[in-house]
C-alpha atoms as a PDB file:
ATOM      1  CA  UNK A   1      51.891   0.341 -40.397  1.00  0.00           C
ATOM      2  CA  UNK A   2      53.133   1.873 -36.888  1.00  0.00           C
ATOM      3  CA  UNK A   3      56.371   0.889 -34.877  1.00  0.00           C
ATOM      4  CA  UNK A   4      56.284  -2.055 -34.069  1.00  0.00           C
ATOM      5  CA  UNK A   5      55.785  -4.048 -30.239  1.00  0.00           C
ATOM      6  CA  UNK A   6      58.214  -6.890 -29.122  1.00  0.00           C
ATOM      7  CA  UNK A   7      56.388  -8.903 -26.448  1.00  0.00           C
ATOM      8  CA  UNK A   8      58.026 -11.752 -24.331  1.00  0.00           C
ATOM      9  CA  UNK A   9      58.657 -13.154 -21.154  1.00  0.00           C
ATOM     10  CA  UNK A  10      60.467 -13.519 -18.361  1.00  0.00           C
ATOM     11  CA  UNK A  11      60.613 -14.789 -14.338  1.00  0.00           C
ATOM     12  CA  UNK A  12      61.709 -13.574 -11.318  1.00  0.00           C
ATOM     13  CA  UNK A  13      62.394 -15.287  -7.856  1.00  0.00           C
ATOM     14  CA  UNK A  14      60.575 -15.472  -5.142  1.00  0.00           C
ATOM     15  CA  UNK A  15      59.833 -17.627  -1.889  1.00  0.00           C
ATOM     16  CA  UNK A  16      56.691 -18.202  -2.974  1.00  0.00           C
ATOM     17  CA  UNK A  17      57.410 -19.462  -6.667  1.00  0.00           C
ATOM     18  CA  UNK A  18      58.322 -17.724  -9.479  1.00  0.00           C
ATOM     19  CA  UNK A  19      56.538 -14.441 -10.586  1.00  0.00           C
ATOM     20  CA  UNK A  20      56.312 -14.543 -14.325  1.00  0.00           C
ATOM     21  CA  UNK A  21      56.794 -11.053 -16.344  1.00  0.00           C
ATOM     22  CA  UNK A  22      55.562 -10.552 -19.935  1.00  0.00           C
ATOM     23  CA  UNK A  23      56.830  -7.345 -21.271  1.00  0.00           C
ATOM     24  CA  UNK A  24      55.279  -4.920 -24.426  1.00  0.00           C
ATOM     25  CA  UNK A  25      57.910  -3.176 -25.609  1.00  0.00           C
ATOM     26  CA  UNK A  26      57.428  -0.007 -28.249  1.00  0.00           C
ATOM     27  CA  UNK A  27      60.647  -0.578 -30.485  1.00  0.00           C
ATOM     28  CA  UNK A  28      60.950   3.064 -31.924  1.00  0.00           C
ATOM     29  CA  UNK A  29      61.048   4.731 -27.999  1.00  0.00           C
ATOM     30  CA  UNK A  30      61.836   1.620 -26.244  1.00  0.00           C
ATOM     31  CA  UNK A  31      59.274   2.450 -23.787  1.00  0.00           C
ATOM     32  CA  UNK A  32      57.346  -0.528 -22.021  1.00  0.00           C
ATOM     33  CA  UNK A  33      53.928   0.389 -22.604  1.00  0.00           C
ATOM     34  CA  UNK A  34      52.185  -2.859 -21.266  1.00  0.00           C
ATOM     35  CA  UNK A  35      53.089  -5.522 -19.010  1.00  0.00           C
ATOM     36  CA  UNK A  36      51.599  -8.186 -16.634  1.00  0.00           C
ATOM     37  CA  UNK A  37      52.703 -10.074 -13.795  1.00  0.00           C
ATOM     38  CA  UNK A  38      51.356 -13.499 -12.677  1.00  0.00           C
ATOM     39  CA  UNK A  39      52.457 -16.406 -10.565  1.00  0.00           C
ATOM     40  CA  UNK A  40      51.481 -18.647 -13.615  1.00  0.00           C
ATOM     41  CA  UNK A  41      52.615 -18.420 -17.822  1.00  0.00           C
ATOM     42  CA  UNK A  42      49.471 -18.980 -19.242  1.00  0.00           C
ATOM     43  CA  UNK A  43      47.468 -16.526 -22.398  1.00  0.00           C
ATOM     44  CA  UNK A  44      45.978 -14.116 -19.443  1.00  0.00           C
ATOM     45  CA  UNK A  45      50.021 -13.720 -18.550  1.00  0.00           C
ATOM     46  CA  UNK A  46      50.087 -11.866 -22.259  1.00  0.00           C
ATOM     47  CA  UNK A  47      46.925 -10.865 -22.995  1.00  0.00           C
ATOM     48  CA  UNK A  48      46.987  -8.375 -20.050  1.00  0.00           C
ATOM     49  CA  UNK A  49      50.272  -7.354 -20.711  1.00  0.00           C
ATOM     50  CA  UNK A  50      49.178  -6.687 -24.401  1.00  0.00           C
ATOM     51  CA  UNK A  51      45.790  -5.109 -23.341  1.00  0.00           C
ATOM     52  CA  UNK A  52      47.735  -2.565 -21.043  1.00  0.00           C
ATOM     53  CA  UNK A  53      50.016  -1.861 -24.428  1.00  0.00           C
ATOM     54  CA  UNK A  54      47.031  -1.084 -26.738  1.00  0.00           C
ATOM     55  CA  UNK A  55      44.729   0.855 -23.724  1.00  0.00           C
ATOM     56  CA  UNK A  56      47.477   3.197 -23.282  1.00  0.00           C
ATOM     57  CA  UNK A  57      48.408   3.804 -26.922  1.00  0.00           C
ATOM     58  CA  UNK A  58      44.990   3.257 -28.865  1.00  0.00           C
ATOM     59  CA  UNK A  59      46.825   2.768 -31.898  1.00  0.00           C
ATOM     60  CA  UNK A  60      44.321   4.250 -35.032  1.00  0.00           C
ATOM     61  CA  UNK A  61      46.024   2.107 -37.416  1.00  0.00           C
ATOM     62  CA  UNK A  62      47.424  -1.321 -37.823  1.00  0.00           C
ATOM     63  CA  UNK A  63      50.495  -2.075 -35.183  1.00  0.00           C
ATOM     64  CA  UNK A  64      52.841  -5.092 -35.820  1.00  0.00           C
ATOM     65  CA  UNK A  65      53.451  -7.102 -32.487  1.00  0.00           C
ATOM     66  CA  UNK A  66      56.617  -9.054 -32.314  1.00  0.00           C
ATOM     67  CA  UNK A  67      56.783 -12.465 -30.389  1.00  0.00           C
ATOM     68  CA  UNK A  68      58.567 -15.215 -29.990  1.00  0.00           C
ATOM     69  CA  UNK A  69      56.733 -18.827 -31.009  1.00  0.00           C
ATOM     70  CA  UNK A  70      55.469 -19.849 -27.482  1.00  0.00           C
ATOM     71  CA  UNK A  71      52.117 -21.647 -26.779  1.00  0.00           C
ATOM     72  CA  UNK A  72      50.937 -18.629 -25.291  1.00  0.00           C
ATOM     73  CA  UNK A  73      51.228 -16.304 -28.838  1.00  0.00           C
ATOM     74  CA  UNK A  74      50.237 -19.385 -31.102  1.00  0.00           C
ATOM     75  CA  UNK A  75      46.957 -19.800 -29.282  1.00  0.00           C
ATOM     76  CA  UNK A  76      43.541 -18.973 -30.627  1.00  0.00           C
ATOM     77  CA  UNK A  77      42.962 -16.345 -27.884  1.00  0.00           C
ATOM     78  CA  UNK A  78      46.122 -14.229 -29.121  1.00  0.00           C
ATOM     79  CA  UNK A  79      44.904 -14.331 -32.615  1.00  0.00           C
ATOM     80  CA  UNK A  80      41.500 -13.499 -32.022  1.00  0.00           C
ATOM     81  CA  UNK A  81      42.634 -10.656 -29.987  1.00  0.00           C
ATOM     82  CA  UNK A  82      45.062  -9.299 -32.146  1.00  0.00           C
ATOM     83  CA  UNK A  83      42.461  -9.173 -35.350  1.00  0.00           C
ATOM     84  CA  UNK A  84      40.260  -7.932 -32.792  1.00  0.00           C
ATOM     85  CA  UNK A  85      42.419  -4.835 -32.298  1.00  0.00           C
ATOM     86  CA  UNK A  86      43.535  -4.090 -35.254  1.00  0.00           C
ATOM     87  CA  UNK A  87      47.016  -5.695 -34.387  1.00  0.00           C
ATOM     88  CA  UNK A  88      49.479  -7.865 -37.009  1.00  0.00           C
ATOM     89  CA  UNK A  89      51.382 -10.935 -35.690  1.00  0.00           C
ATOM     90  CA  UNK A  90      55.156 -11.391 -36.667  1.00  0.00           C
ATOM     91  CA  UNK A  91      57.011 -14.010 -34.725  1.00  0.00           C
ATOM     92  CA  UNK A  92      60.848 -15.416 -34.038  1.00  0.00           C
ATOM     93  CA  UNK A  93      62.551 -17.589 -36.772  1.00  0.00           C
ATOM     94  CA  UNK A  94      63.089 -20.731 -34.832  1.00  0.00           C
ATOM     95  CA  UNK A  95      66.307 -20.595 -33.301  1.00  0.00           C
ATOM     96  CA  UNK A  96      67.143 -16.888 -33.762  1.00  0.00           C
ATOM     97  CA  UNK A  97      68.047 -15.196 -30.919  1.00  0.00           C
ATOM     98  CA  UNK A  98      68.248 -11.505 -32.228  1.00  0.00           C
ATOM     99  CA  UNK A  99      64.699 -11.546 -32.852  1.00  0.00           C
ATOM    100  CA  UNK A 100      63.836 -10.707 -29.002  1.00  0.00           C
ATOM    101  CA  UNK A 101      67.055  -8.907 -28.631  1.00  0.00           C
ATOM    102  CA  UNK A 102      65.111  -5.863 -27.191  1.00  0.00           C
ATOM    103  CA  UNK A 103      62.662  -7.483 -25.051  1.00  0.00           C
ATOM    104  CA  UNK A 104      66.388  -9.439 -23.546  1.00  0.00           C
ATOM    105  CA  UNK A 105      68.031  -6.702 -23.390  1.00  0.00           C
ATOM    106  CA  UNK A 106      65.432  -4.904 -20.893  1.00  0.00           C
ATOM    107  CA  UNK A 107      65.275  -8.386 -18.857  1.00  0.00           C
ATOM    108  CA  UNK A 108      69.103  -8.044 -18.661  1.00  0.00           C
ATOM    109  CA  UNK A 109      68.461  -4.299 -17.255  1.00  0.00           C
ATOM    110  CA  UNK A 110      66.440  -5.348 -14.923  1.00  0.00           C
ATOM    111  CA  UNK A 111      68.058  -7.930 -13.613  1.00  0.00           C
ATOM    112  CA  UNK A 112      71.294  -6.375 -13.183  1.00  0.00           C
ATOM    113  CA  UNK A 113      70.010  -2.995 -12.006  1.00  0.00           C
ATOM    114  CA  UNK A 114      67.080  -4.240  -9.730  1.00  0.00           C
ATOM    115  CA  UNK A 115      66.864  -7.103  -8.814  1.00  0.00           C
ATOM    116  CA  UNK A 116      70.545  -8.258  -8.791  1.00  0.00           C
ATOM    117  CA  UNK A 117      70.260 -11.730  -7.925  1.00  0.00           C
ATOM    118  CA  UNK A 118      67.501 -11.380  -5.176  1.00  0.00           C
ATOM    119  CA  UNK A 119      65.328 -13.986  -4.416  1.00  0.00           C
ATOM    120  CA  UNK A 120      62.384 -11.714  -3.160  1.00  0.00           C
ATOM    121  CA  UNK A 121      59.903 -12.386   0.418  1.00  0.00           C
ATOM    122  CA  UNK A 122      56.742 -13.054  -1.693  1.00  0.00           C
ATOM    123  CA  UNK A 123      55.276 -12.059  -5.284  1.00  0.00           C
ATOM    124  CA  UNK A 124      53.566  -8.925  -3.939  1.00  0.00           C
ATOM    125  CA  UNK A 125      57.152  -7.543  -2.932  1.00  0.00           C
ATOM    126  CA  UNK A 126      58.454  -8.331  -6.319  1.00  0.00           C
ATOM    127  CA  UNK A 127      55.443  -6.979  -8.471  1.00  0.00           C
ATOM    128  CA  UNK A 128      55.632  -3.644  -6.239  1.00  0.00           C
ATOM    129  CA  UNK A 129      59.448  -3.358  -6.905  1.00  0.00           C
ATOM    130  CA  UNK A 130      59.282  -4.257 -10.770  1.00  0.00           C
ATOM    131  CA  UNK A 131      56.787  -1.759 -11.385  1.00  0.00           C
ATOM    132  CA  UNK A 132      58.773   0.744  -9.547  1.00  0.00           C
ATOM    133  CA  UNK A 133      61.846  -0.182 -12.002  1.00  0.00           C
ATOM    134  CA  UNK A 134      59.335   0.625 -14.606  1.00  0.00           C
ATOM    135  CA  UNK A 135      56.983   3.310 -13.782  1.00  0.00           C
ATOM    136  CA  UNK A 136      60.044   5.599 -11.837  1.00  0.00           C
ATOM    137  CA  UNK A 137      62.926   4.563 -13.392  1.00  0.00           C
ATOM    138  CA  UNK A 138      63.109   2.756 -16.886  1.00  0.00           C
ATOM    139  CA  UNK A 139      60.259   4.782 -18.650  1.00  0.00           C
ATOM    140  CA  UNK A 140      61.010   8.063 -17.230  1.00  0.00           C
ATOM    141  CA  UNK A 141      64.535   7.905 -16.645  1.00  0.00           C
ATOM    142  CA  UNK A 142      67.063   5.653 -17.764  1.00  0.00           C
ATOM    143  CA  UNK A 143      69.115   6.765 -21.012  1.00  0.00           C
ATOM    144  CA  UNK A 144      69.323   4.845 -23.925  1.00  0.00           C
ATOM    145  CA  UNK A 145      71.695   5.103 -26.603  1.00  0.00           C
ATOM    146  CA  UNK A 146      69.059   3.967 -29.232  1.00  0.00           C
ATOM    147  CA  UNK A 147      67.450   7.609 -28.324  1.00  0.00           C
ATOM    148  CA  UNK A 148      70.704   9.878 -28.384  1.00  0.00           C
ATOM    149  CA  UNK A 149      70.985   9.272 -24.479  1.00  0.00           C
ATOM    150  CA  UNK A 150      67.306  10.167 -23.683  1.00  0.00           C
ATOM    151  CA  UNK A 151      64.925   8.423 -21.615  1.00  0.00           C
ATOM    152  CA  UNK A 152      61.539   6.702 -23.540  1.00  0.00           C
ATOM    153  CA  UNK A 153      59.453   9.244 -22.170  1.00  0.00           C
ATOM    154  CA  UNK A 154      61.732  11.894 -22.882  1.00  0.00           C
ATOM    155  CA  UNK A 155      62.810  11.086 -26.339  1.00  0.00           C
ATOM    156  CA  UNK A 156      58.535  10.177 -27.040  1.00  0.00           C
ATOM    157  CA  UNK A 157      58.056  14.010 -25.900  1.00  0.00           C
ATOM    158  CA  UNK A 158      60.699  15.665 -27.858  1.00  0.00           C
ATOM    159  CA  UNK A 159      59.649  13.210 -31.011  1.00  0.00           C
ATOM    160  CA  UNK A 160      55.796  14.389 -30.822  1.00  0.00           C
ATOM    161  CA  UNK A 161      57.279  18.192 -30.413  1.00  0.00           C
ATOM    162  CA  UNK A 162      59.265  17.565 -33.467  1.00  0.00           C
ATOM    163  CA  UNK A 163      56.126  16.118 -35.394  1.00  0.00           C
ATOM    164  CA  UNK A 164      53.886  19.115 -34.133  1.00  0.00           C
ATOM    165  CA  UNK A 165      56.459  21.874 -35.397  1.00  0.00           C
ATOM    166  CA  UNK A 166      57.281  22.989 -31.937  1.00  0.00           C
END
């Protein structure tokens, strides 16, 4: 088995309606490797986001994708497309909240270092300034103290140099 994914959800404000955000989450970098925004939380909400997460990494053996128990990872379309790609469900005990402690944890991030309260103009300002957060900042940059202080992207390179011999 690889690392495993956390997947969840959250929303953010805007004037238009809330713009829902379902995250992919690689627990051994911390790195969001997929995610999807949409104005609505139904299965295309997580299937995107979990599509993004397995075109980047094109895992060559069986991954284990975390969730918590909503309608959207209990459907028939989540299952099919996790045996479809190779991909092993494990959800949330009912009631636990450390289960999605990661995926919460970035949410929290976000909030507090992005979007701080804002209620944003429209959904296309919001999805433009999330995936800034996450393309410029979180992924490349931000320190974690789950990787000795290094960003996902940085700690990810120095792992794969450490696996290569380099």
């Amino acid at each position: 088995m690889r690392s495993r994914r956390l997947r969840h959800i959250t929303y953010i404000k805007t004037h238009e309606g809330f713009l829902y955000l379902a995250v992919v989450i690689d627990l051994y970098s911390r790195r969001l490797v997929g995610w999807s925004m949409q104005s609505r939380m139904h299965m295309d909400l997580v299937l995107s986001a979990l599509l993004m997460a397995v075109w980047r990494r094109k895992p060559r053996s069986k991954v284990i994708i975390h969730s918590d128990q909503g309608s959207q990872f209990t459907s028939h379309e989540w299952q099919k497309f996790l045996q479809t790609h190779n991909l092993e469900a494990s959800m949330s005990r009912r009631g636990s909240c450390h289960d999605n402690a990661v995926a919460e944890s970035f949410f929290q991030l976000l909030k507090r270092e992005r979007i701080r309260r804002r209620t944003y103009r429209d959904r296309t300002e919001a999805r433009q300034d999330v995936f800034d957060y996450i393309e410029f900042f979180y992924n490349p940059k931000r320190k974690h103290g789950n990787n000795g202080l290094l960003s996902p992207v940085e700690f990810e390179r120095q792992q794969n140099w450490k696996a290569q011999g380099v």
